[in-house]
Protein backbone atom coordinates (compact mmCIF):
# COMPACT_ATOMS: atom_id res chain seq x y z
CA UNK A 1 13.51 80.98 -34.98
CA UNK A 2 15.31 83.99 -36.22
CA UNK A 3 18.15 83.66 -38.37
CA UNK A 4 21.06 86.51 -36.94
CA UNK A 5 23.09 86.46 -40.17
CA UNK A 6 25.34 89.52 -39.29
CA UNK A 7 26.53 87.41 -36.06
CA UNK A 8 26.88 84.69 -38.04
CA UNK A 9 29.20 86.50 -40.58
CA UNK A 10 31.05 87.87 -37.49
CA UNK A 11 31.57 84.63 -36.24
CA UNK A 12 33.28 83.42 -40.13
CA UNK A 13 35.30 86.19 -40.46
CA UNK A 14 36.45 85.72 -36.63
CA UNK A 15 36.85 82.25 -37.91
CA UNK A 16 39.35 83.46 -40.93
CA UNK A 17 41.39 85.00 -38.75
CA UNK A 18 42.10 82.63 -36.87
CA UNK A 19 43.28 79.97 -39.79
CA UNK A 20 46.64 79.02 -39.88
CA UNK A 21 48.46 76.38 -41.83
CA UNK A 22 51.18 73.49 -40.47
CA UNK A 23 54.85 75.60 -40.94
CA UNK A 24 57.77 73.13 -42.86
CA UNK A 25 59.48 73.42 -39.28
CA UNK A 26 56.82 72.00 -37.39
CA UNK A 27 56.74 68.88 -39.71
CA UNK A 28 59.15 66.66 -37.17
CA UNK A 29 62.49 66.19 -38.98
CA UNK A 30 62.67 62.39 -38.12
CA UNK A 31 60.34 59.35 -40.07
CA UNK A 32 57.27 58.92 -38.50
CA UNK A 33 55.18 55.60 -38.05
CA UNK A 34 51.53 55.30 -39.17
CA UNK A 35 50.35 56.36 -35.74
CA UNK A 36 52.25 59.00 -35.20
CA UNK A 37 51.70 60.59 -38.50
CA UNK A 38 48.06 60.75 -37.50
CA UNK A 39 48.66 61.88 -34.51
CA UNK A 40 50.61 64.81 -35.30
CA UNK A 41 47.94 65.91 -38.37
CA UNK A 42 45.19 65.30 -35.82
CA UNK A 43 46.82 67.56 -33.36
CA UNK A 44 48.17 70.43 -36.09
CA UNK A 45 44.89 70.22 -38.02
CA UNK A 46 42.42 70.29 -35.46
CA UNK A 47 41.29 73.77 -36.14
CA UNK A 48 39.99 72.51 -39.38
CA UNK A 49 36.76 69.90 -37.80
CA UNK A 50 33.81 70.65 -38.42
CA UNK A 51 32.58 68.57 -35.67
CA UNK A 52 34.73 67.32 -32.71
CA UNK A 53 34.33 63.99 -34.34
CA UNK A 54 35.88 64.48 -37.02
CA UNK A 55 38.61 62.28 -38.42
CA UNK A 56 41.52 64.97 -40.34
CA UNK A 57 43.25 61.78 -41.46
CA UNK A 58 43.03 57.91 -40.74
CA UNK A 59 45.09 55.36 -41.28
CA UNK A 60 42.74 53.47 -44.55
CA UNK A 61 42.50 57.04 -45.68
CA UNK A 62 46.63 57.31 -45.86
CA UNK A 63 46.93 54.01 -47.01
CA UNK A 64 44.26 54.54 -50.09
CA UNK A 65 46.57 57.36 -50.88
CA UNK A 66 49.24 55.07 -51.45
CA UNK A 67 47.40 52.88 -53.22
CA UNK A 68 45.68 55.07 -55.58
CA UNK A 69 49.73 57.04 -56.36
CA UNK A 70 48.86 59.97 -54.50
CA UNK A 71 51.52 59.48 -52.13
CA UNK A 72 54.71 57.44 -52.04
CA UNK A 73 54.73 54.37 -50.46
CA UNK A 74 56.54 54.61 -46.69
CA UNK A 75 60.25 53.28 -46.15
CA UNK A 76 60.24 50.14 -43.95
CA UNK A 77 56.44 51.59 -42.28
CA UNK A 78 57.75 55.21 -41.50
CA UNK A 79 56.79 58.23 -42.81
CA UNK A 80 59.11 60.96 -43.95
CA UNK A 81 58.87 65.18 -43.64
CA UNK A 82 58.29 65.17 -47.33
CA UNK A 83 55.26 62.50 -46.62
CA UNK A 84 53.42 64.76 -44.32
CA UNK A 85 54.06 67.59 -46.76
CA UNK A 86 52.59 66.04 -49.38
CA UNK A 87 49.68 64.49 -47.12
CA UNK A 88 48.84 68.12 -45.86
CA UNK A 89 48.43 69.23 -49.73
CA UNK A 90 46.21 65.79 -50.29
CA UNK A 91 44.19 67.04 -47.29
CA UNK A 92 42.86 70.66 -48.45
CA UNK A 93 42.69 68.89 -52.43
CA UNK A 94 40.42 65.97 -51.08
CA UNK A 95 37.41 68.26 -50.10
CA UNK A 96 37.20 69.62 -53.91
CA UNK A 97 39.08 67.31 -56.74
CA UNK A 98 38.68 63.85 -57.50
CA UNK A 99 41.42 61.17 -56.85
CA UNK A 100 42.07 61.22 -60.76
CA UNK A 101 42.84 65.15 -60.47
CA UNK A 102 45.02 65.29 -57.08
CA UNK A 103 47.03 62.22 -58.50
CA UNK A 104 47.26 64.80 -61.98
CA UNK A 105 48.56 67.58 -59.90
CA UNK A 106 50.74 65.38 -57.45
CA UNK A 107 52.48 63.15 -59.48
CA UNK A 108 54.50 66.18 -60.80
CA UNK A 109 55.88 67.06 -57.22
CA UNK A 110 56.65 63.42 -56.44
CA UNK A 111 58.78 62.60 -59.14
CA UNK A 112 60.78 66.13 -59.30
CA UNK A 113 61.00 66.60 -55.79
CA UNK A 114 60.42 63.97 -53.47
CA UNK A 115 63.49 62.22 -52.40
CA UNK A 116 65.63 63.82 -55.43
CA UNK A 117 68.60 65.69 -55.26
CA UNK A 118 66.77 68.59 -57.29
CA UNK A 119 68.12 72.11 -56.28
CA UNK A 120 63.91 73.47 -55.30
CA UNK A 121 62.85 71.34 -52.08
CA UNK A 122 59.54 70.08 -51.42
CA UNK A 123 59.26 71.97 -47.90
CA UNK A 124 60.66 75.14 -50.06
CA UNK A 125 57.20 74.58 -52.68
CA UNK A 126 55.49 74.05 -49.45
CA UNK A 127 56.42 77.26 -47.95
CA UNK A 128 56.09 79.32 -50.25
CA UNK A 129 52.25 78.01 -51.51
CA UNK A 130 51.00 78.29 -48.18
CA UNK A 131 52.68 81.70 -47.37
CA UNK A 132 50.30 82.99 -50.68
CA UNK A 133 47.33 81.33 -49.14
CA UNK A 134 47.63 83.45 -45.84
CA UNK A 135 47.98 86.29 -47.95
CA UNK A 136 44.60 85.83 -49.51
CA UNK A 137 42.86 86.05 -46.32
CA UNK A 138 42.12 89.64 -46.00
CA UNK A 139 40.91 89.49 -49.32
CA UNK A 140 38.86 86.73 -48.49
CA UNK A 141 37.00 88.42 -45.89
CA UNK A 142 35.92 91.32 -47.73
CA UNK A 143 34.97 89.26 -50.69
CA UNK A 144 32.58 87.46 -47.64
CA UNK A 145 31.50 91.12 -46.35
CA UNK A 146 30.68 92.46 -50.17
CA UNK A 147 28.31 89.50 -50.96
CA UNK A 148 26.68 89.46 -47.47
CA UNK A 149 25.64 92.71 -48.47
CA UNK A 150 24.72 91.89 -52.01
CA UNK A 151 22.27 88.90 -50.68
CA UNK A 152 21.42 91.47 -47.92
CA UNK A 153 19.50 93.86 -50.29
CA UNK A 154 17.47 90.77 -51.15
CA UNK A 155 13.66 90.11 -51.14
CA UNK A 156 13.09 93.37 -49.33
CA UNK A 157 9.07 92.14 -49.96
CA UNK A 158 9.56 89.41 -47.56
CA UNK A 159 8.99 89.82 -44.16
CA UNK A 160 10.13 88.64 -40.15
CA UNK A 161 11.62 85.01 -40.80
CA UNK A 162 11.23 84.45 -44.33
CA UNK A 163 13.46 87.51 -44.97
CA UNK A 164 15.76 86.02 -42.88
CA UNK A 165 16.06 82.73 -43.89
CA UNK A 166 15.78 84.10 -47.98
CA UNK A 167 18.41 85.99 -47.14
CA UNK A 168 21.16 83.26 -46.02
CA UNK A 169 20.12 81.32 -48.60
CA UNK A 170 21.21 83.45 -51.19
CA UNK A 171 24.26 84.56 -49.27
CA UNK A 172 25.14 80.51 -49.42
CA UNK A 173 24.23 80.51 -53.28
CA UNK A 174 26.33 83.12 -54.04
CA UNK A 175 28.90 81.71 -52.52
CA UNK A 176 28.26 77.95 -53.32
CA UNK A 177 28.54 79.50 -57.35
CA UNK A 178 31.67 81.51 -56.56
CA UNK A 179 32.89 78.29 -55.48
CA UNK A 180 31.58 76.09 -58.26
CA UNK A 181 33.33 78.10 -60.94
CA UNK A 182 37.01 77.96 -58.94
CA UNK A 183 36.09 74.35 -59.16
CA UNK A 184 35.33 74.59 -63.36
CA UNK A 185 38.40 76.79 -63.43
CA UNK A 186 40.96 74.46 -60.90
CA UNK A 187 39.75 71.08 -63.35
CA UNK A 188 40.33 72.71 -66.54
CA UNK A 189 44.08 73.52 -65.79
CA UNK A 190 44.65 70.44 -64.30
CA UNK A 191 43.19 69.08 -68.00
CA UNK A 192 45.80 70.30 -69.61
CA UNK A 193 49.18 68.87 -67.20
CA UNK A 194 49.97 65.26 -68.39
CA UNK A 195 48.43 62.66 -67.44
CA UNK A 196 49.65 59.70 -64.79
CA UNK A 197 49.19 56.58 -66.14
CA UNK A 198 48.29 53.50 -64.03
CA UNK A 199 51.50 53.35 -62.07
CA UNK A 200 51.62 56.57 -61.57
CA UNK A 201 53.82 57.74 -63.77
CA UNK A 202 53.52 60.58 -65.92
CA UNK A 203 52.45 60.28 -69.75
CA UNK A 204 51.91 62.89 -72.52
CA UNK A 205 48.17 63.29 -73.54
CA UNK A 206 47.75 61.85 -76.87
CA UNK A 207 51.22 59.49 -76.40
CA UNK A 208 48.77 56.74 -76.44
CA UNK A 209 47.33 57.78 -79.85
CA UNK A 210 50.36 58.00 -81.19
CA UNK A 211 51.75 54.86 -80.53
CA UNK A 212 49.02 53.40 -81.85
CA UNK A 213 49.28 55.02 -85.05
CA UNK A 214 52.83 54.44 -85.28
């Protein structure tokens, strides 16, 4: 079987073009019940399977959240805009941190701006993130093109399917390791924001130490 790497490049970057991300003023404006909050990520997220059969969010998955401080609990079994906000943020995080890291990087948002009268608004954070991310896509792409090339100049000794095949491979190890250090890089700044303690509340690293010293 021959392995037609420049379609399949075509068909990523076609792909990358095509990614969009769920705008503050499509999150409904009105509380939302379990169902309906996976409904509507189901629907906006869709995009996103891998395989039709994909779950983008289930109901044990939001309710784990919850339990493990990630997200606030719902208000008499609805959902608010600012839950769905925060949901779509645990969403992209869950594929690359731990639990331990989103709650890290959450817990900040939810007590400064979820349900507070603070003058910066959680759909204002939201919007202006994911208006970076877009930004980043042509980028992106010719980050992909450059090391398709780069692995494409590869075992030029090989031959018919081998080269082929040798050749994706190190296309996906270059970017598997370009990947791997964003990882390395992502967990050491979330190593030094303060840590939630068990009920997910914020604590200084090292307040523990000192109290026990004290």
């Amino acid at each position: 079987m021959t392995i037609d790497v420049q379609n399949i490049l075509e068909s990523i970057l076609e792909s990358l073009n095509r990614i969009d991300y769920i705008r503050p003023e499509d999150v409904p404006g009105i509380d939302l019940y379990m169902d309906q909050v996976t409904t509507f990520m189901d629907r906006e997220l869709a995009t996103s399977k891998r395989y039709e059969e994909d779950k983008i969010l289930t109901k044990t998955m939001i309710n784990n959240y919850a339990k493990n401080n990630l997200l606030p609990p719902p208000e008499k079994k609805k959902y608010s805009k600012e839950h769905l906000l925060l949901l779509i943020f645990i969403y992209y995080f869950k594929n690359i941190l731990s639990i331990s890291d989103i709650q890290s990087l959450l817990s900040p948002l939810t007590e400064k701006y979820f349900h507070t009268d603070h003058a910066i608004k959680l759909d204002s954070i939201y919007s202006e993130v994911f208006s970076l991310e877009k930004s980043q896509i042509e980028a992106m792409k010719e980050d992909l093109v450059s090391k398709y090339r780069i692995a494409g100049e590869t075992f030029e000794g090989a031959s018919g399917q081998d080269r082929d095949f040798l050749r994706l491979f190190s296309f996906i190890c270059m970017l598997s390791f370009d990947v791997y250090v964003k990882k390395q890089v992502i967990e050491k700044l979330i190593d030094q924001l303060p840590a939630p303690d068990k009920k997910g509340k914020k604590k200084e690293k090292g307040a523990d130490t000192a109290s026990q010293s004290s």
